[in-house]
N, C-alpha and C. Protein backbone atom coordinates (compact mmCIF):
# COMPACT_ATOMS: atom_id res chain seq x y z
N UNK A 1 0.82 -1.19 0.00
CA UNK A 1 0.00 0.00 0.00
C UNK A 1 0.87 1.26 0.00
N UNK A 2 2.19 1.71 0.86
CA UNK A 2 2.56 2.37 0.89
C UNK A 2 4.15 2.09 0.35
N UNK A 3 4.47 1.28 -1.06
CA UNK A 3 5.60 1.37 -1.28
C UNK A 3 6.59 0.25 -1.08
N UNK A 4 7.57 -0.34 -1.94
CA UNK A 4 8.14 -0.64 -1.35
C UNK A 4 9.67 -0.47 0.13
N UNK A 5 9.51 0.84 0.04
CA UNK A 5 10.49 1.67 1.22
C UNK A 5 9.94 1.12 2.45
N UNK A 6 8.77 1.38 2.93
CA UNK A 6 8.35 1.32 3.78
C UNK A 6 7.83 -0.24 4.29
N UNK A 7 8.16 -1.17 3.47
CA UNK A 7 7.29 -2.44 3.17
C UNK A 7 8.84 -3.09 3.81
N UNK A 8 10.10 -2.96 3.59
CA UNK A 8 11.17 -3.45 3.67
C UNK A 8 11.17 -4.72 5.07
N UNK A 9 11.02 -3.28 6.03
CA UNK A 9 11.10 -3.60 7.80
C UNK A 9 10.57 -4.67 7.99
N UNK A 10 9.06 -4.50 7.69
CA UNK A 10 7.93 -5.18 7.75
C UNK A 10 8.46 -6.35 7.65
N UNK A 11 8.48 -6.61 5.86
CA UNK A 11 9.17 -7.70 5.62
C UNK A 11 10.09 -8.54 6.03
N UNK A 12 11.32 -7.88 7.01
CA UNK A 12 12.41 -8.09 7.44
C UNK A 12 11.83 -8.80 8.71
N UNK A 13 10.82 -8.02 9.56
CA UNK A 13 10.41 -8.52 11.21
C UNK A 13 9.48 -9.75 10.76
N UNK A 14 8.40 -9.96 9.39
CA UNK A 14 7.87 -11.18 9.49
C UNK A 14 8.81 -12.40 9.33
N UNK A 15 10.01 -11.93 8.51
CA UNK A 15 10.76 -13.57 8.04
C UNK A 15 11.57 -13.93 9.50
N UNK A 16 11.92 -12.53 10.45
CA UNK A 16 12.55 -13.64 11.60
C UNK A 16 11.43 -13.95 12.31
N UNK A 17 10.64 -13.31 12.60
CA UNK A 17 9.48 -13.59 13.44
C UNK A 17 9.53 -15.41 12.95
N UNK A 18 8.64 -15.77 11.70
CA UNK A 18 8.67 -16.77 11.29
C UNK A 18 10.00 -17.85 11.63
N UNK A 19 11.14 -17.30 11.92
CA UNK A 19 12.29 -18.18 11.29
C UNK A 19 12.51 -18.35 12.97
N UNK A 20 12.47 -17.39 13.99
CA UNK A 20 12.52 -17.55 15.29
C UNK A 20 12.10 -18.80 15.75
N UNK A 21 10.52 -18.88 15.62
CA UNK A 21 9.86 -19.59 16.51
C UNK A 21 10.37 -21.16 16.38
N UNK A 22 10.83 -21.68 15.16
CA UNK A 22 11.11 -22.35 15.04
C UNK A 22 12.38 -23.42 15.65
N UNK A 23 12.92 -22.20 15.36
CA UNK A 23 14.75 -22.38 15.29
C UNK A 23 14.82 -22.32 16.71
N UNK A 24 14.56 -21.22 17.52
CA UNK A 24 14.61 -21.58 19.33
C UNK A 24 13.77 -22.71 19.62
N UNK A 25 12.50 -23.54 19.50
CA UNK A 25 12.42 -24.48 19.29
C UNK A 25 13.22 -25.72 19.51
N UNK A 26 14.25 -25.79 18.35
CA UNK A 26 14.74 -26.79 18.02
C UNK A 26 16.20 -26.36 18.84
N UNK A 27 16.40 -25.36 19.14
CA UNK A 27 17.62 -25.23 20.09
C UNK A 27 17.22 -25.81 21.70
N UNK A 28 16.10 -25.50 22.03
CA UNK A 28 15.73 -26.04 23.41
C UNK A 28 15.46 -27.16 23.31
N UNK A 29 15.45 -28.03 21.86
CA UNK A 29 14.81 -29.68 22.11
C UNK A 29 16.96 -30.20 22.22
N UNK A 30 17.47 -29.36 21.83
CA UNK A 30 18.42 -30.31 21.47
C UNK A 30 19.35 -29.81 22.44
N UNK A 31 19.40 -28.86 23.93
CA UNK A 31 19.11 -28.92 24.83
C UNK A 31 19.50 -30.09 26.06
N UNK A 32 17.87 -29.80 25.97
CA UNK A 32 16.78 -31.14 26.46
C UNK A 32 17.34 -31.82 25.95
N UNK A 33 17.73 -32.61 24.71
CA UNK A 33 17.99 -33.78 24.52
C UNK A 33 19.68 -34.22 25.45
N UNK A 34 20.66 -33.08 25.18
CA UNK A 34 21.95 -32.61 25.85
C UNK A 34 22.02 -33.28 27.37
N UNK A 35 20.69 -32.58 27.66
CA UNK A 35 20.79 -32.99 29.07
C UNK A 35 20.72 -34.23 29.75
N UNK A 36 20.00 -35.01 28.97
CA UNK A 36 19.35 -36.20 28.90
C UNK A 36 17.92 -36.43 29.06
N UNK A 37 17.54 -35.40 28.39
CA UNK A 37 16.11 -35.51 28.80
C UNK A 37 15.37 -35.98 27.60
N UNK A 38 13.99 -36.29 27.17
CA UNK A 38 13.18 -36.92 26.08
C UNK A 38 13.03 -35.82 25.21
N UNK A 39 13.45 -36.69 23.98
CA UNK A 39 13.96 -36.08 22.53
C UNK A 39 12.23 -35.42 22.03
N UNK A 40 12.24 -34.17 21.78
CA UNK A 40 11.10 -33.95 21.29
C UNK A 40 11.07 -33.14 19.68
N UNK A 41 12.40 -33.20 19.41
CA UNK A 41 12.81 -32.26 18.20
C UNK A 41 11.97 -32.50 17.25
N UNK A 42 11.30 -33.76 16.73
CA UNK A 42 10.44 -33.82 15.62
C UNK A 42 9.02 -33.50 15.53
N UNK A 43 8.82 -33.09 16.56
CA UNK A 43 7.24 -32.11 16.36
C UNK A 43 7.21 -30.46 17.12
N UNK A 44 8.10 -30.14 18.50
CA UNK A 44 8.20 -29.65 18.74
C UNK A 44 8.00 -28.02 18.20
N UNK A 45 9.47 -27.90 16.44
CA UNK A 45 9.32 -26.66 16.11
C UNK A 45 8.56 -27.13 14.90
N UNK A 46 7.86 -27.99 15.00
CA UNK A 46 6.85 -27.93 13.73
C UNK A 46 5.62 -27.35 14.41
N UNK A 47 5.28 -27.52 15.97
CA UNK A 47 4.55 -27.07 16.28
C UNK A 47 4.53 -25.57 16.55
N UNK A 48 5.87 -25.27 16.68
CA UNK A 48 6.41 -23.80 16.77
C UNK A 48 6.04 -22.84 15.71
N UNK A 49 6.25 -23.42 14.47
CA UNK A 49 6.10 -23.05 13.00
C UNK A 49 5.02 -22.81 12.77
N UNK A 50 3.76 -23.92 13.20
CA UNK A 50 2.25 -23.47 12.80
C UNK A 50 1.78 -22.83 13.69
N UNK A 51 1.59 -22.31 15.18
CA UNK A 51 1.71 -21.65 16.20
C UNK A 51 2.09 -20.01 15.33
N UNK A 52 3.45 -19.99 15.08
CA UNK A 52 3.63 -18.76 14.22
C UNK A 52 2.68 -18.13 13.12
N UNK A 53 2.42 -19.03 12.34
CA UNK A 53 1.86 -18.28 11.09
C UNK A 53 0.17 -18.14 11.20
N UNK A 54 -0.51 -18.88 12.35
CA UNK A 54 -1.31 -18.67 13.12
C UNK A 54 -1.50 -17.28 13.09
N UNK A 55 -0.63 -17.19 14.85
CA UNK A 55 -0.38 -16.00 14.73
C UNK A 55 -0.37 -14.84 14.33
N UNK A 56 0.29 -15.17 13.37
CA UNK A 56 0.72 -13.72 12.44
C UNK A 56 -1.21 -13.65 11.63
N UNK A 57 -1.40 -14.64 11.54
CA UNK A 57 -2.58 -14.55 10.36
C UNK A 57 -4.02 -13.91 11.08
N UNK A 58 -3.82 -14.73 12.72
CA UNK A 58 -4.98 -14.11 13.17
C UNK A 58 -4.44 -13.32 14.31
N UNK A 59 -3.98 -11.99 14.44
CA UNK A 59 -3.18 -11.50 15.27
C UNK A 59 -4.19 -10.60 16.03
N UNK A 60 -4.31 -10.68 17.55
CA UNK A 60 -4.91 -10.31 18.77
C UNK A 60 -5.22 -8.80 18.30
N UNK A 61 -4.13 -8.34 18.00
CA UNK A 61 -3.65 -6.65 17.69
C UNK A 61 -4.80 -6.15 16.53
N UNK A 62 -4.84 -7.00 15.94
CA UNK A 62 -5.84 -6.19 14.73
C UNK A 62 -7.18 -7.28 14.58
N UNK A 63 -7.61 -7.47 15.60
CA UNK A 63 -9.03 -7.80 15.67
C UNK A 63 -8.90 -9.50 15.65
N UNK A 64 -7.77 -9.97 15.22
CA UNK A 64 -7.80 -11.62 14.96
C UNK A 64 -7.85 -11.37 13.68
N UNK A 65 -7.38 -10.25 12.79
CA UNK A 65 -7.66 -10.63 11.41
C UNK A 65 -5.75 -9.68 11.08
N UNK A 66 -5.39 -10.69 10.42
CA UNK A 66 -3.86 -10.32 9.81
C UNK A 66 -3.52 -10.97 8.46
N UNK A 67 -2.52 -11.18 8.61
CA UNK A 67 -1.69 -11.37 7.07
C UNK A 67 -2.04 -12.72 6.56
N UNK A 68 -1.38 -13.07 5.18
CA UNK A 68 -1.84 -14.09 4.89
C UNK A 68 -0.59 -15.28 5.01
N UNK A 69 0.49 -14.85 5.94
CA UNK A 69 1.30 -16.13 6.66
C UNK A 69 2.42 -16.18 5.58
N UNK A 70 2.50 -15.88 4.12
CA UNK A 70 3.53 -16.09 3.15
C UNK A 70 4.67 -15.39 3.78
N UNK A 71 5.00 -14.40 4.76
CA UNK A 71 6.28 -14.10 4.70
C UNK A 71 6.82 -14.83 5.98
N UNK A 72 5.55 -15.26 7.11
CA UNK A 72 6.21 -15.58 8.02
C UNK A 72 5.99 -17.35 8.20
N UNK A 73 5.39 -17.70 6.93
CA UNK A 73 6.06 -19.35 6.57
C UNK A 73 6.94 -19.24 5.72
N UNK A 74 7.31 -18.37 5.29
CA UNK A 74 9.19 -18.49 4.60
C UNK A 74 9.73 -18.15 5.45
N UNK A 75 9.80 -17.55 6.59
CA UNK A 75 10.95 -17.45 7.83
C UNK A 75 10.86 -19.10 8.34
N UNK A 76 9.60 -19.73 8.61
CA UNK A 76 9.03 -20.84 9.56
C UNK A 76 10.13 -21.74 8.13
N UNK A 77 10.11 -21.85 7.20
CA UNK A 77 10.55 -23.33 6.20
C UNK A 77 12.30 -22.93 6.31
N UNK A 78 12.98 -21.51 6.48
CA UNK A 78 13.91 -21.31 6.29
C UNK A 78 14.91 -22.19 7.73
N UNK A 79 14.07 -22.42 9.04
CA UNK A 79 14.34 -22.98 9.72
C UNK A 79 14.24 -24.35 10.05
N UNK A 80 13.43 -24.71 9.24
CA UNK A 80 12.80 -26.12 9.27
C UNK A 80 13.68 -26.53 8.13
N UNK A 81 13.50 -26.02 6.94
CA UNK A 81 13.88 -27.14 5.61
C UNK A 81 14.56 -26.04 4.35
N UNK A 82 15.78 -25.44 5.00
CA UNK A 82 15.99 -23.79 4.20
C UNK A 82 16.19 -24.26 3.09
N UNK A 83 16.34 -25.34 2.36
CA UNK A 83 16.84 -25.73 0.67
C UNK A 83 15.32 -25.37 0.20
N UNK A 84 14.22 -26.55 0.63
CA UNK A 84 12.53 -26.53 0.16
C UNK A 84 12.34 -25.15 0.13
N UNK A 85 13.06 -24.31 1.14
CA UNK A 85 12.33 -22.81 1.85
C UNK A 85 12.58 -21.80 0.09
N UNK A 86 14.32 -22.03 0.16
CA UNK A 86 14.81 -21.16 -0.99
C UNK A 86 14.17 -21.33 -2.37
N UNK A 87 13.74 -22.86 -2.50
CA UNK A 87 13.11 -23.42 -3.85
C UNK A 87 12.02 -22.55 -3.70
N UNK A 88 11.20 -22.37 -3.18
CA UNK A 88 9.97 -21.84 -3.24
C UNK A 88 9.92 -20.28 -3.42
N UNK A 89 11.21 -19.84 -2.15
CA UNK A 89 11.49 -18.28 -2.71
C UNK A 89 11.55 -18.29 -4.14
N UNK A 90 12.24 -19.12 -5.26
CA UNK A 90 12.74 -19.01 -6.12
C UNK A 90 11.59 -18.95 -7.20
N UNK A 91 10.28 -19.79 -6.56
CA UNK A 91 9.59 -19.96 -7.61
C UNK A 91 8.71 -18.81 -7.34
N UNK A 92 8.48 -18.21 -6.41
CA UNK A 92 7.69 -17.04 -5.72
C UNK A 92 8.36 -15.24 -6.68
N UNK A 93 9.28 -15.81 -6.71
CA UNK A 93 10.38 -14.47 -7.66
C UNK A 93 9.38 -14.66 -9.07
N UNK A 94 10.19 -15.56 -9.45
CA UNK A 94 9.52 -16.38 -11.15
C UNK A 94 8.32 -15.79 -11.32
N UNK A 95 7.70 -16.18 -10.55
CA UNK A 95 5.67 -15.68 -11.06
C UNK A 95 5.13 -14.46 -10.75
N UNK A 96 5.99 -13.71 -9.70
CA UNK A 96 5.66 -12.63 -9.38
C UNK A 96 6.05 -11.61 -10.23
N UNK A 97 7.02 -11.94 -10.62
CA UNK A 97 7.53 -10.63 -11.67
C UNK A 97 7.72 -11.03 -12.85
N UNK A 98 7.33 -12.42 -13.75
CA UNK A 98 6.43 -12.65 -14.72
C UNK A 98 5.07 -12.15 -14.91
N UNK A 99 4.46 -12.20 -13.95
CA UNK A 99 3.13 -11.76 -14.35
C UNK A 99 2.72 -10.85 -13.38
N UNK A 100 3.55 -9.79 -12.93
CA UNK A 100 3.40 -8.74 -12.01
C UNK A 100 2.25 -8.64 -10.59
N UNK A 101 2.03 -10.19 -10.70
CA UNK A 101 0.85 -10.27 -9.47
C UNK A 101 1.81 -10.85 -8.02
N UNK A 102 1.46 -10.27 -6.91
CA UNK A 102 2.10 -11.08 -5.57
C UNK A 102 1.37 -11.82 -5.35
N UNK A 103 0.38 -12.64 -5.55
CA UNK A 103 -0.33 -13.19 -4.98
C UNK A 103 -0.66 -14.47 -6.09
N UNK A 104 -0.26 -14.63 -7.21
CA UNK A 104 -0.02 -15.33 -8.06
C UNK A 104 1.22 -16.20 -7.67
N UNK A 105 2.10 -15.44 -6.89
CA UNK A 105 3.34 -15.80 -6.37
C UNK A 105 3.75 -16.60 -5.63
N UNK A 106 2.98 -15.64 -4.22
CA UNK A 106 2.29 -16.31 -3.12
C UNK A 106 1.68 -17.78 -3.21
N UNK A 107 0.73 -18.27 -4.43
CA UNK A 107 0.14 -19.24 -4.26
C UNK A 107 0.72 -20.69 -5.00
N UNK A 108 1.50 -20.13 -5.88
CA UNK A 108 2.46 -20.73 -6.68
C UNK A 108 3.56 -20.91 -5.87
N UNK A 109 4.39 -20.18 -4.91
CA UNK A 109 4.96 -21.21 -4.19
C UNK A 109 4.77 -21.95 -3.26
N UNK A 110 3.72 -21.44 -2.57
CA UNK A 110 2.78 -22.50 -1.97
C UNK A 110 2.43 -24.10 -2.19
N UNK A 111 2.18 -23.97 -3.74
CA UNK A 111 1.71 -25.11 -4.23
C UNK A 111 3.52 -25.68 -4.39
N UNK A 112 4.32 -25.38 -4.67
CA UNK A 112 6.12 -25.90 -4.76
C UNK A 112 6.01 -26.48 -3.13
N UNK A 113 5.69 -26.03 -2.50
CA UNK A 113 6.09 -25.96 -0.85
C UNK A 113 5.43 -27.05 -1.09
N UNK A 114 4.28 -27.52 -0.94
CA UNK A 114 3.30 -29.03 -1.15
C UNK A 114 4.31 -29.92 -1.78
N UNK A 115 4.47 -29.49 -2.92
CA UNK A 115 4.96 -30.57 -3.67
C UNK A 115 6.54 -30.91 -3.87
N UNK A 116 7.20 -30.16 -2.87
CA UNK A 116 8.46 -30.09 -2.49
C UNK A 116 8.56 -31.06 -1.60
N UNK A 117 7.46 -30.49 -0.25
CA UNK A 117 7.49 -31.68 1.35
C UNK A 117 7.63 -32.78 0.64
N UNK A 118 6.48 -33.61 -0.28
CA UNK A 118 6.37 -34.79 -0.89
C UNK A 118 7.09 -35.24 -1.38
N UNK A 119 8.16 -34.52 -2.28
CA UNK A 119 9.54 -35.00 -2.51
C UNK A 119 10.54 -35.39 -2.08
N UNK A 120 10.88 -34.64 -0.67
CA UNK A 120 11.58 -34.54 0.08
C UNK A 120 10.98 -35.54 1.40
N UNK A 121 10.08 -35.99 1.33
CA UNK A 121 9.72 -37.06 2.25
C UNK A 121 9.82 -38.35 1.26
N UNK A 122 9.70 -38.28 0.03
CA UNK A 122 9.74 -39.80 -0.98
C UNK A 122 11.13 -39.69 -0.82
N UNK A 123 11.91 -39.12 -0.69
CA UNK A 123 13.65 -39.03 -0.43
C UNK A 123 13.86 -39.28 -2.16
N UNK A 124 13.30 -38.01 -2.82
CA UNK A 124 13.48 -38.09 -4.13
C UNK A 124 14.69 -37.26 -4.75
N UNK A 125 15.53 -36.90 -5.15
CA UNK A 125 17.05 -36.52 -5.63
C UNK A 125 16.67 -34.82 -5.25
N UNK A 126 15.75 -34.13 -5.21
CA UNK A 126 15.39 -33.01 -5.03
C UNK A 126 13.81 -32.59 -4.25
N UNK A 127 14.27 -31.72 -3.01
CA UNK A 127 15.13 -30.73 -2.47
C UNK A 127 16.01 -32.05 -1.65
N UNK A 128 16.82 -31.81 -1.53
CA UNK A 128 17.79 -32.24 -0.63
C UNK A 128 17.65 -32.42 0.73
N UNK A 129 16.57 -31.32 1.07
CA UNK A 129 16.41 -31.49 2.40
C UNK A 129 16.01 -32.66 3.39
N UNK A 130 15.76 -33.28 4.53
CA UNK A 130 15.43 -34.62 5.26
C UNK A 130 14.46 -34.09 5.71
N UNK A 131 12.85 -34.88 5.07
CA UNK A 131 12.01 -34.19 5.27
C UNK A 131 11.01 -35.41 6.03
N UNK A 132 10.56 -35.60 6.91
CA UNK A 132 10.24 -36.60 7.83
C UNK A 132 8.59 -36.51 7.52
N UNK A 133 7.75 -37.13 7.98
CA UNK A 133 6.43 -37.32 7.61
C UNK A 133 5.73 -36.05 8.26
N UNK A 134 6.10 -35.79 9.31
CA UNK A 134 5.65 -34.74 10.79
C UNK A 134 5.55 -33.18 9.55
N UNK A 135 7.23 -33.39 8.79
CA UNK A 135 7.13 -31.99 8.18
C UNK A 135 7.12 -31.69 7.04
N UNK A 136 6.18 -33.28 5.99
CA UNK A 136 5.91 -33.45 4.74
C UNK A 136 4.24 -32.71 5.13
N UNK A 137 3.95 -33.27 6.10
CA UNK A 137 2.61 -32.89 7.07
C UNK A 137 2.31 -31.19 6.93
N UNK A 138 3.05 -30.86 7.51
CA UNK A 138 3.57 -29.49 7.86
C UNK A 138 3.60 -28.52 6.67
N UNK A 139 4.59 -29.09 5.87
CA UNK A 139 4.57 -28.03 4.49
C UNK A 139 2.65 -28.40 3.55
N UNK A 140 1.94 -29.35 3.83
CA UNK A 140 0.95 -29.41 3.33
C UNK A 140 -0.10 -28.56 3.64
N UNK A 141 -0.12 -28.80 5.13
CA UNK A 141 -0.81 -27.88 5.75
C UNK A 141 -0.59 -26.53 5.47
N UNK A 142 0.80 -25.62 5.74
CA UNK A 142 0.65 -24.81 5.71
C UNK A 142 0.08 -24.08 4.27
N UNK A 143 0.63 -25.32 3.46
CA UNK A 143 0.56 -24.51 1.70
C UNK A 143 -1.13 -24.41 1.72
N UNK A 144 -1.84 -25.40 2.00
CA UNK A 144 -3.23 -25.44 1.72
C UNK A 144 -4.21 -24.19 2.40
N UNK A 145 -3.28 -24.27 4.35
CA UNK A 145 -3.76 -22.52 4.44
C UNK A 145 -3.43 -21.26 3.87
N UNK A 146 -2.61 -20.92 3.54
CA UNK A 146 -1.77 -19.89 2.97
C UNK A 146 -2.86 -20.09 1.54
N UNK A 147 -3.25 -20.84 0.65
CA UNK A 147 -3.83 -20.63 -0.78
C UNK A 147 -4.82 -20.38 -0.09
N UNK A 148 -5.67 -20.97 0.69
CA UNK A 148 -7.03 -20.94 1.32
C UNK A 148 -7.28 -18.71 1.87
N UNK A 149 -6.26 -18.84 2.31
CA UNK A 149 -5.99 -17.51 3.02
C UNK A 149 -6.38 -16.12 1.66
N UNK A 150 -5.59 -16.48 0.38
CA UNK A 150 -5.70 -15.93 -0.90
C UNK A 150 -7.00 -16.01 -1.28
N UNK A 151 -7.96 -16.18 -1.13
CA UNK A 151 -9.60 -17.38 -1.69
C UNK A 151 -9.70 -15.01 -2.33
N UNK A 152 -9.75 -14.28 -1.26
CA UNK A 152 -10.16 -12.81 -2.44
C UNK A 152 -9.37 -12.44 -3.26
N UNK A 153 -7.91 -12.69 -3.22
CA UNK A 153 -7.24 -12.52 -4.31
C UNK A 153 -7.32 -13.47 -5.54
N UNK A 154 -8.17 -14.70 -5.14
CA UNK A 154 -8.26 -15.80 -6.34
C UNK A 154 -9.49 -15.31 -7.04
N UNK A 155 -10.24 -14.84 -6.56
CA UNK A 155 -11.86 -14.36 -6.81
C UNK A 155 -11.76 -12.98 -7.83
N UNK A 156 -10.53 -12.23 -7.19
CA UNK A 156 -10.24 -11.19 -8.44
C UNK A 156 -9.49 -11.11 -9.20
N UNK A 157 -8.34 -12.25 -8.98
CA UNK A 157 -7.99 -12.87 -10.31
C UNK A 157 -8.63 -13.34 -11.32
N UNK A 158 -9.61 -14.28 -11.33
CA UNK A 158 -10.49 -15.04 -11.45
C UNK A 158 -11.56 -13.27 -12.39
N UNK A 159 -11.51 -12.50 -11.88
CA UNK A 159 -12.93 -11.43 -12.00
C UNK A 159 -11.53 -10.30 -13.11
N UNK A 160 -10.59 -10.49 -13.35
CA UNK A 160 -9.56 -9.73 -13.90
C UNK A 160 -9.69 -8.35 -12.93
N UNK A 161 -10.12 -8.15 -11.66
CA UNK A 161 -9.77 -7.05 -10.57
C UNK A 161 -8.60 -6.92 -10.06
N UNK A 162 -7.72 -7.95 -9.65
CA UNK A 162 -6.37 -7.61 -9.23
C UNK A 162 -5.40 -7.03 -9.76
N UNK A 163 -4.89 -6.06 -8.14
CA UNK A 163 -3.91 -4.79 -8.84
C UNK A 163 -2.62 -6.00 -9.15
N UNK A 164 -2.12 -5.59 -9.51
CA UNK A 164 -0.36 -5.86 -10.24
C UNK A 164 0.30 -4.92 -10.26
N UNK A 165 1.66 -4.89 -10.08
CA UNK A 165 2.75 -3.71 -9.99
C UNK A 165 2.74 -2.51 -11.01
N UNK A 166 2.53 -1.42 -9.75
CA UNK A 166 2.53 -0.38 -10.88
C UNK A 166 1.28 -0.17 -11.44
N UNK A 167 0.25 -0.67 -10.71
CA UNK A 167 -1.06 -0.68 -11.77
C UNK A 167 -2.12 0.07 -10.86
N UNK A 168 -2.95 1.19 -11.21
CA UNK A 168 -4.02 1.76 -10.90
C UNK A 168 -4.98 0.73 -9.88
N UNK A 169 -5.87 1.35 -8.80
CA UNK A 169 -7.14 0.37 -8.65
C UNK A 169 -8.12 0.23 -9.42
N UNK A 170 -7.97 -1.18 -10.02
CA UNK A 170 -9.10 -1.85 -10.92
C UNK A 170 -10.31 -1.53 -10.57
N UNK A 171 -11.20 -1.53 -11.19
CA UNK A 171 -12.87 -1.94 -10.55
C UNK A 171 -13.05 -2.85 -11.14
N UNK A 172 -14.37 -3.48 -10.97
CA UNK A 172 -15.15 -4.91 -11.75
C UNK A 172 -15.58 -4.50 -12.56
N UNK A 173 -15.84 -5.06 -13.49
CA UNK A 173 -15.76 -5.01 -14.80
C UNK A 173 -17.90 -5.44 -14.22
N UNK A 174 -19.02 -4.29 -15.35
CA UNK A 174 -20.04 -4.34 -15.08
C UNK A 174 -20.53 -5.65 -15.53
């Protein structure tokens, strides 16, 4: 709304926000595990991760109604599975500034993130990452909320209403 100058920060506090919850997480399971105590690392910051983008999506501060979780489940995957995380940045670049929509972007790497976990849990040559059932789970879920989250930007895609870079506010077409 106001630019990308001002959009930067923002951007900057959702990806650690996201990348935090996780990553301390998995520092206190392994810890705990140090100490000798019961290993909880494999659900722990997965539970950390969806807890986050929660969060962020339905945030106390603005009524229970917030963002749609894409910047702070790329902080949440950068900690969990950063190869799957970067693939998806990569494909999120690709569509966004092919076809000047964020939210085209947004949902398109979403759908990589799905079909990445699945790869990476078949232990298929790509992403590389060790992706366990808990967080083949995990990247499904989140991709399916995160598109689910988009449902008005799909509706004015769908209606040719959505702004794109650089572009005036549309109206509907009568």
């Amino acid at each position: 709304m106001l630019g990308w100058k001002p959009a930067l920060p923002v951007v900057f506090m959702d990806l650690l926000k996201g990348f935090f919850g996780p990553w301390i997480a998995m520092k206190m399971c392994a810890a705990q595990v140090a100490a000798g105590g019961a290993d909880y690392s494999s659900w722990v910051p997965l539970v950390a991760g969806i807890l986050v983008i929660l969060g962020h999506s339905f945030t106390c501060f603005a009524g229970f109604r917030g963002g749609k979780g894409v910047l702070a489940a790329l902080g949440v995957f950068l900690a969990l599975c950063p190869i799957t995380a970067l693939s998806c940045l990569g494909v999120w670049v690709v569509l966004t500034f092919s076809t000047k929509y964020v939210s085209v972007g947004s949902i398109g790497a979403c759908v990589a993130l799905g079909a990445l976990g699945v790869m990476g849990y078949l232990k298929l040559p790509f992403p590389p990452d060790d992706i366990n059932l808990g967080l083949m789970i995990t990247c499904l879920l989140v991709a399916v909320f995160v598109i689910v989250k988009h449902k008005s930007n799909i509706k004015r895609l769908m209606n040719g209403t959505e702004n794109g870079f650089g572009s005036k506010r549309k109206t509907p077409k009568a």
